[in-house]
C-alpha atoms as a PDB file:
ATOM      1  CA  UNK A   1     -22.021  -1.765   9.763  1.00  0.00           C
ATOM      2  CA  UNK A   2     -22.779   0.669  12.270  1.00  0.00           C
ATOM      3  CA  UNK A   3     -21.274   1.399  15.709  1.00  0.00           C
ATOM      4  CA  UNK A   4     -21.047   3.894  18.812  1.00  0.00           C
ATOM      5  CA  UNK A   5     -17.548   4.492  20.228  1.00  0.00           C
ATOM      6  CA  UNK A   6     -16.388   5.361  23.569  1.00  0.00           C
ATOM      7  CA  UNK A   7     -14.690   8.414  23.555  1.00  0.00           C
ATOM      8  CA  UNK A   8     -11.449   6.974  24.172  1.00  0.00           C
ATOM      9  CA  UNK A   9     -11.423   4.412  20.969  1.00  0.00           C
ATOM     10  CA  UNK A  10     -12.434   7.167  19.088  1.00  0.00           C
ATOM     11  CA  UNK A  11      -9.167   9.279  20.124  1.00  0.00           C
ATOM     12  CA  UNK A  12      -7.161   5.852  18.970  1.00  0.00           C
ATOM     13  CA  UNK A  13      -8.380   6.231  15.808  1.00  0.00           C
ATOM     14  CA  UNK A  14      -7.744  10.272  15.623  1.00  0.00           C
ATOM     15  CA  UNK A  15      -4.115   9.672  16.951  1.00  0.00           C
ATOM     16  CA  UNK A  16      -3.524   7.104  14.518  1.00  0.00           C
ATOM     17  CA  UNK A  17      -4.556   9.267  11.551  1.00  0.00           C
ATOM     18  CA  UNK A  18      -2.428  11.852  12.874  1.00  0.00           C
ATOM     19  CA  UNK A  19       0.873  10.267  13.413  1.00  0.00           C
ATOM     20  CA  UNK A  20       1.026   7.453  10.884  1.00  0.00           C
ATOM     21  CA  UNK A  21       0.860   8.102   7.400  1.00  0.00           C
ATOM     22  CA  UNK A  22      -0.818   4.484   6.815  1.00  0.00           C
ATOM     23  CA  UNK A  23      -3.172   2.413   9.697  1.00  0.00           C
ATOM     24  CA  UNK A  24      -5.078  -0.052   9.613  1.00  0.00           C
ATOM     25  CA  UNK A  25      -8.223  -0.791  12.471  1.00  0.00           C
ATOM     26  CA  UNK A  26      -9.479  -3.614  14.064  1.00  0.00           C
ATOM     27  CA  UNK A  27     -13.115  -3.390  15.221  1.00  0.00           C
ATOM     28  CA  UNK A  28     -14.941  -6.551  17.352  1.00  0.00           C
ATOM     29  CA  UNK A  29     -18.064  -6.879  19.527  1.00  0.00           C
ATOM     30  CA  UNK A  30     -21.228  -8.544  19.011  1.00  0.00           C
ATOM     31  CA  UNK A  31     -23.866  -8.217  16.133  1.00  0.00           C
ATOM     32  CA  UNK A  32     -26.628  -6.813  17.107  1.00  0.00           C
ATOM     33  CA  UNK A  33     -29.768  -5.890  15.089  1.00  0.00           C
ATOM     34  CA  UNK A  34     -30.209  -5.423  11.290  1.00  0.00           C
ATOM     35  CA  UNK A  35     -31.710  -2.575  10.076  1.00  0.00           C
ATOM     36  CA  UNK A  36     -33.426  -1.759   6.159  1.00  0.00           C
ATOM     37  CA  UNK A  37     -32.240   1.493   4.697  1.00  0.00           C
ATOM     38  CA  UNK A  38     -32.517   2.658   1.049  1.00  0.00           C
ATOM     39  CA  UNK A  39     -28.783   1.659   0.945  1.00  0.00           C
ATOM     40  CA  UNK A  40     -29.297  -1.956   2.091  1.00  0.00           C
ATOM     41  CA  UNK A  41     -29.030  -3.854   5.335  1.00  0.00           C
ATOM     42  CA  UNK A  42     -27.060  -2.214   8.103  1.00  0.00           C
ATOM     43  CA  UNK A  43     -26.201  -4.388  11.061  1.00  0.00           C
ATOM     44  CA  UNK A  44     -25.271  -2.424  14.795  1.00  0.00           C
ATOM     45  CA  UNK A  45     -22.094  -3.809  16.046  1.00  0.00           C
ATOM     46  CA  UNK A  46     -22.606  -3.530  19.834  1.00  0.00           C
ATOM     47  CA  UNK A  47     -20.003  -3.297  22.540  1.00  0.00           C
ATOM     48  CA  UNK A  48     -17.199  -2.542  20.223  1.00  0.00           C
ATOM     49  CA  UNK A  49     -13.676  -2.777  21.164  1.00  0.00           C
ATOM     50  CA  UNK A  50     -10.966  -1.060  18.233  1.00  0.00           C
ATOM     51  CA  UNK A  51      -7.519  -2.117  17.834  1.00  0.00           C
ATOM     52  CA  UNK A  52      -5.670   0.794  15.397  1.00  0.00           C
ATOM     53  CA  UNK A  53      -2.284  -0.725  13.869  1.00  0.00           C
ATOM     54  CA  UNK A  54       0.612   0.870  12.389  1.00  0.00           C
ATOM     55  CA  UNK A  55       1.016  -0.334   8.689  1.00  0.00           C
ATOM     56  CA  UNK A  56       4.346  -0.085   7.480  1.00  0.00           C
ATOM     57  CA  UNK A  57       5.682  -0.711   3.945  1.00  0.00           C
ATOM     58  CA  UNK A  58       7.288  -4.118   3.134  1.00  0.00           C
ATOM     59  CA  UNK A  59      10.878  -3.984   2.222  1.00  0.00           C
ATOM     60  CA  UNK A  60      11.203  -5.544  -1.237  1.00  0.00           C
ATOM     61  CA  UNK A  61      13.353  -8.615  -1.257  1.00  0.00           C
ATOM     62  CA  UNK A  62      16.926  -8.290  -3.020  1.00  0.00           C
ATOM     63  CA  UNK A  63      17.843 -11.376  -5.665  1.00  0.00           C
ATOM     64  CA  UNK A  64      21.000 -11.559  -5.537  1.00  0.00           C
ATOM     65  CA  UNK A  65      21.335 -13.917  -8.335  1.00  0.00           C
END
């Protein structure tokens, strides 16, 4: 998959990498073309939108049996 960012997702994605220790990213938009490389197909994603998300460690559960 292969997109173009607007300048401002892009600094989501920085800030995230720079303040959180673990992230996760969300990317959407529409498929677009497919394209042959040596490595495979590559489908554009146009008109992508990224949601970056905080991912923070579970807290095991305590038996208290």
């Amino acid at each position: 998959m292969v997109t173009t960012l607007k300048p401002k997702a892009w600094k989501k994605l920085e800030k995230a990498q720079a303040e959180w220790p673990q992230w996760v990213a969300s990317m959407t938009g529409k498929l677009g073309a497919q394209v042959n490389s040596n490595d495979g197909t590559i489908v554009m994603l146009e008109d992508a939108a990224v949601q970056v998300f905080e991912k923070k460690a579970k807290v095991a559960a305590v038996d208290n049996s």
